[in-house]
Protein backbone atom coordinates (compact mmCIF):
# COMPACT_ATOMS: atom_id res chain seq x y z
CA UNK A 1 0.00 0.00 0.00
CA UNK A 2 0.69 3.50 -0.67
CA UNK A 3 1.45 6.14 1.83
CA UNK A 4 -0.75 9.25 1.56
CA UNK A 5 1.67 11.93 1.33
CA UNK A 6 0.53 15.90 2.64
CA UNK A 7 0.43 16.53 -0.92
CA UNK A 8 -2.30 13.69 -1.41
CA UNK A 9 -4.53 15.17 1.38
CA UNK A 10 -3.80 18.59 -0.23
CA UNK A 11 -5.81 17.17 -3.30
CA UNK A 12 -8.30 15.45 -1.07
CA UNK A 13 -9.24 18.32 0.51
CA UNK A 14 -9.23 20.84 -2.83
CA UNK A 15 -11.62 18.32 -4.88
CA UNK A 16 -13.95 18.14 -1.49
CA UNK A 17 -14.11 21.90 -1.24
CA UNK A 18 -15.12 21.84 -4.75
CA UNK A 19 -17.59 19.72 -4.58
CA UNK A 20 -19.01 21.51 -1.69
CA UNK A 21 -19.01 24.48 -4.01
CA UNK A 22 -20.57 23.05 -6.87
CA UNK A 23 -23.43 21.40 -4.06
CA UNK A 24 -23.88 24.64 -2.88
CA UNK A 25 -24.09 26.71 -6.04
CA UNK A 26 -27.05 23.79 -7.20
CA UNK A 27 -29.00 24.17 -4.41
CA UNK A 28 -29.27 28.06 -4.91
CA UNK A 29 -30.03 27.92 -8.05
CA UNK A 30 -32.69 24.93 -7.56
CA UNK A 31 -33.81 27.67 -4.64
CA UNK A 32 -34.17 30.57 -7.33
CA UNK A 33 -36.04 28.28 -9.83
CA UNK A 34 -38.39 27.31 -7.51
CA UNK A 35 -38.92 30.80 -6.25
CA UNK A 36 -39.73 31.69 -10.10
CA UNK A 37 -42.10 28.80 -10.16
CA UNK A 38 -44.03 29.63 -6.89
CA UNK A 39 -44.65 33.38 -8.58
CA UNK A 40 -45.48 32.69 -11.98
CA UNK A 41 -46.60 28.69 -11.96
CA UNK A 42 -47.46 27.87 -8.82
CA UNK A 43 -51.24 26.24 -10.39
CA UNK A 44 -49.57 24.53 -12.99
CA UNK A 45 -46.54 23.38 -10.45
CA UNK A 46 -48.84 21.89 -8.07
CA UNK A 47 -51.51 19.96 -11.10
CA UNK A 48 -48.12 18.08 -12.39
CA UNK A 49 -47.25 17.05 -9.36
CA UNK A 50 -50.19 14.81 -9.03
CA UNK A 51 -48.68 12.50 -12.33
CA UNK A 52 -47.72 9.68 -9.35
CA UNK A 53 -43.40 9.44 -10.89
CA UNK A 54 -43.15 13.45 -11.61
CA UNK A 55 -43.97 14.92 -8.07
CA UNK A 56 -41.11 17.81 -6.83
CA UNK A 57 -39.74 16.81 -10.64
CA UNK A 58 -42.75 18.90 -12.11
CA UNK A 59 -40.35 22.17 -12.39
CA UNK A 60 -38.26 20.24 -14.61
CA UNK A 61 -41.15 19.73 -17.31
CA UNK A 62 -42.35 23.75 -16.98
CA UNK A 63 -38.69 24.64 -17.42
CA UNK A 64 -38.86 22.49 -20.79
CA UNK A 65 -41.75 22.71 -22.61
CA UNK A 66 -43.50 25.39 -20.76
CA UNK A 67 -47.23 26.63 -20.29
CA UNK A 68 -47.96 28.16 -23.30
CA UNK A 69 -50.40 25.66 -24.85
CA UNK A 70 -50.19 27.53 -28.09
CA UNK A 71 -46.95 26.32 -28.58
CA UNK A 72 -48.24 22.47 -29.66
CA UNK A 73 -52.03 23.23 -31.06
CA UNK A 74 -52.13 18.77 -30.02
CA UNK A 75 -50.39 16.02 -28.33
CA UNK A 76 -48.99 14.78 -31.45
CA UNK A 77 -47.23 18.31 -31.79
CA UNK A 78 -45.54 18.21 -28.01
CA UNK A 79 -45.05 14.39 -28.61
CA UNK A 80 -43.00 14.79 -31.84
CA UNK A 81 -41.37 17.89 -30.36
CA UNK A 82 -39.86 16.01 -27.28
CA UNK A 83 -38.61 12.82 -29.66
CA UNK A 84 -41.48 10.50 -27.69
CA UNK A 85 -43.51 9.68 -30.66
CA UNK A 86 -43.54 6.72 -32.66
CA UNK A 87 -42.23 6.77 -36.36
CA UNK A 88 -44.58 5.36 -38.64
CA UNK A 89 -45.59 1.53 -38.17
CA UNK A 90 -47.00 0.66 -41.20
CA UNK A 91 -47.08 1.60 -44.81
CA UNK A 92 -48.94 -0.17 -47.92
CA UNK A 93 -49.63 -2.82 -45.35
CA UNK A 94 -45.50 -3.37 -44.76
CA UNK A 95 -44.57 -2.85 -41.08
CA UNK A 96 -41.69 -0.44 -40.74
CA UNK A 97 -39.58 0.45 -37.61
CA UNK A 98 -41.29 1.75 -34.64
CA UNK A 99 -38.18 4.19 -33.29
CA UNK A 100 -38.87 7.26 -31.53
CA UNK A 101 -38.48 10.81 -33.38
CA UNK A 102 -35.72 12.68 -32.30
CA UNK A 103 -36.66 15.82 -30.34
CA UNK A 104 -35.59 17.34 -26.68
CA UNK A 105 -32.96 15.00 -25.64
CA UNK A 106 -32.99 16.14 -21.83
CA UNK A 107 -37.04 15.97 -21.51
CA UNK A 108 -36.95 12.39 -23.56
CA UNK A 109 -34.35 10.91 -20.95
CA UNK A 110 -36.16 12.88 -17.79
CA UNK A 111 -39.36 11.39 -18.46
CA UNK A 112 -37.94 7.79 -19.25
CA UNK A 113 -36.67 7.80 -15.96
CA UNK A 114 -40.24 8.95 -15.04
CA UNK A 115 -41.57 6.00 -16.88
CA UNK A 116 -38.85 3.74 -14.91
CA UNK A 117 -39.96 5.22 -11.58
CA UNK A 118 -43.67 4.37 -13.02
CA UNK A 119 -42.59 0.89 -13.30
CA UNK A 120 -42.01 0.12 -9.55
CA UNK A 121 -45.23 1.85 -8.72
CA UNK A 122 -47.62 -1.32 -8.24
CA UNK A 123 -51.08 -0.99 -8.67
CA UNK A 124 -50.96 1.70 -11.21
CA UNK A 125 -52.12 2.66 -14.44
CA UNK A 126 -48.70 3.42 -15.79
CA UNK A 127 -47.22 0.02 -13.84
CA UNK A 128 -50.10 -1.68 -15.52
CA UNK A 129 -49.28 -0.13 -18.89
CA UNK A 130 -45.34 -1.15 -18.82
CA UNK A 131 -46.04 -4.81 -17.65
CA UNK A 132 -48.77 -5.08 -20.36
CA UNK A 133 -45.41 -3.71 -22.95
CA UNK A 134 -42.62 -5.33 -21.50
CA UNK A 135 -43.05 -8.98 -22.87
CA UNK A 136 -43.13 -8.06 -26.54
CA UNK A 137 -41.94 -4.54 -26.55
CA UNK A 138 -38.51 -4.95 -24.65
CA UNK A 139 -37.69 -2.54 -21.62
CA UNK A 140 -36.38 0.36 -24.11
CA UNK A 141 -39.47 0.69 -25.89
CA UNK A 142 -41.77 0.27 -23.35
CA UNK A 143 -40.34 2.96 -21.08
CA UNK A 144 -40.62 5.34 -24.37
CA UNK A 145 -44.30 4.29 -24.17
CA UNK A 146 -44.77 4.90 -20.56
CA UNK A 147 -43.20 8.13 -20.84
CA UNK A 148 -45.20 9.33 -23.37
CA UNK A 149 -47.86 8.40 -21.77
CA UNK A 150 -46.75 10.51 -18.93
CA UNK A 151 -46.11 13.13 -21.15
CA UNK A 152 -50.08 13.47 -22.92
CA UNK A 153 -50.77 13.36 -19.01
CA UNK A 154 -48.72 16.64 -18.62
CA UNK A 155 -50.42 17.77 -21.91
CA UNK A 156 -54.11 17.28 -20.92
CA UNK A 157 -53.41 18.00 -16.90
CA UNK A 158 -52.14 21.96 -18.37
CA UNK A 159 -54.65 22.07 -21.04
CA UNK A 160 -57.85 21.36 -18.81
CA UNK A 161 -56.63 22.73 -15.42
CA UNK A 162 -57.24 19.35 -14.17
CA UNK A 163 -55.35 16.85 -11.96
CA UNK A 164 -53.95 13.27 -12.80
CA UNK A 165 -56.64 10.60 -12.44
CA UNK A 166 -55.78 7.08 -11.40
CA UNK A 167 -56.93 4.35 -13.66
CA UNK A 168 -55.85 1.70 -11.56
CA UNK A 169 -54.26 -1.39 -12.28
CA UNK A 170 -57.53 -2.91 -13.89
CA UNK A 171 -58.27 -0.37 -16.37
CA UNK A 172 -56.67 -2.34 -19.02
CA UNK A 173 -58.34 -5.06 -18.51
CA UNK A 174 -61.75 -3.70 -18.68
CA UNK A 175 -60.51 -1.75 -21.52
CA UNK A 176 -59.85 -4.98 -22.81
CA UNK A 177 -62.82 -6.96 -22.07
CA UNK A 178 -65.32 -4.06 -23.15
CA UNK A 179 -63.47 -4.20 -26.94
CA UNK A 180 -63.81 -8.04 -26.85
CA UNK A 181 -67.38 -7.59 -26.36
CA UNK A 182 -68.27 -4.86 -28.58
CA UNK A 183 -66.57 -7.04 -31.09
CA UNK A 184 -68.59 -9.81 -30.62
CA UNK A 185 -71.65 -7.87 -30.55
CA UNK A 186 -70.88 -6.52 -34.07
CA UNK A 187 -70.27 -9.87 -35.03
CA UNK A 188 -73.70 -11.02 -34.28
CA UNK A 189 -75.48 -8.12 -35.46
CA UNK A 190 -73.94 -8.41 -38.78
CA UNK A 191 -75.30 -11.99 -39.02
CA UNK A 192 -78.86 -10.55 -38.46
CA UNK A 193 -78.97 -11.31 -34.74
CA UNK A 194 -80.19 -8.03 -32.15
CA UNK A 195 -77.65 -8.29 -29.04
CA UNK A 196 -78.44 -6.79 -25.32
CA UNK A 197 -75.26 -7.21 -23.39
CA UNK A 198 -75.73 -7.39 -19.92
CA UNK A 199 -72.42 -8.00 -17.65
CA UNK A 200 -73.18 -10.76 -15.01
CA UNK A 201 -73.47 -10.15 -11.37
């Protein structure tokens, strides 16, 4: 083993103190940016922080794509802007690649590691949604899905004024079992048959 020479703890001690610096510097200016958000988007600060992964993160998304709804006229718009919406599928009945656009590099990463936090949350919508993906999708695309799923949340949570609902874990299912059944029923009726669907006790 080496002997740690004065010169060594010289170092040491430099690279702590600048650490400290740097630690210190980031919390002021986390302190400033959250003073700017308590004046100006305190509303909008406090509706994104009811999306279950995004909580104290919410500042993060209003420093990036703002509250200026004007700015994407739809969800495709914000979706294609941040590089979380799929390319197209499917063409003359050929299936293409599904990658991702490319688009705000630092909101597509933060809200991946939204979708990962998502992902731990049982009971869920979104931890329904990425265990529904994750079989045939693989983890990369699914957390892209997640995320922009999290993302349209942010979207309709600014544009109504309204905060995140929880679907639960089951609402895929029903989702699910009501197309099953309206298939069915289409089915039948286009065989000349008059269907009342009536779901048992």
């Amino acid at each position: 083993m080496g002997n740690v020479e004065e010169h060594h703890k010289r170092m040491i001690r430099t690279s702590l103190e600048h650490i400290n610096a740097m630690e210190e510097i980031l919390v002021t200016v986390e302190q400033k940016i959250q003073e700017k958000i308590d004046f100006h988007f305190k509303e909008e600060f406090e509706l994104l922080k009811t999306i279950p992964p995004v909580k104290d993160s919410a500042s993060v998304i209003i420093a990036e794509m703002g509250v200026n709804r004007g700015l994407f006229p739809t969800e495709a718009h914000l979706s294609s802007w941040a590089g979380m919406s799929p390319g197209n599928n499917e063409s003359a009945g050929k299936k293409k690649s599904g990658t991702t656009t490319h688009g705000n590099l630092y909101l597509k990463t933060l809200l991946t590691e939204f979708a990962w936090i998502a992902s731990k949350m049982k009971g869920t919508y979104l931890w329904s949604k990425y265990q529904s993906l994750i079989g045939r999708k693989g983890k990369k695309k699914t957390l892209v899905a997640v995320g922009h799923k999290i993302l349209i949340s942010a979207y309709q949570i600014l544009k109504y004024r309204v905060p995140y609902k929880e679907l639960g874990a089951n609402y895929l299912d029903q989702r699910k079992k009501a197309r099953i059944a309206k298939s069915y029923v289409r089915r039948l009726a286009s065989l000349g048959y008059t269907v009342t669907v009536t779901e048992a006790a």
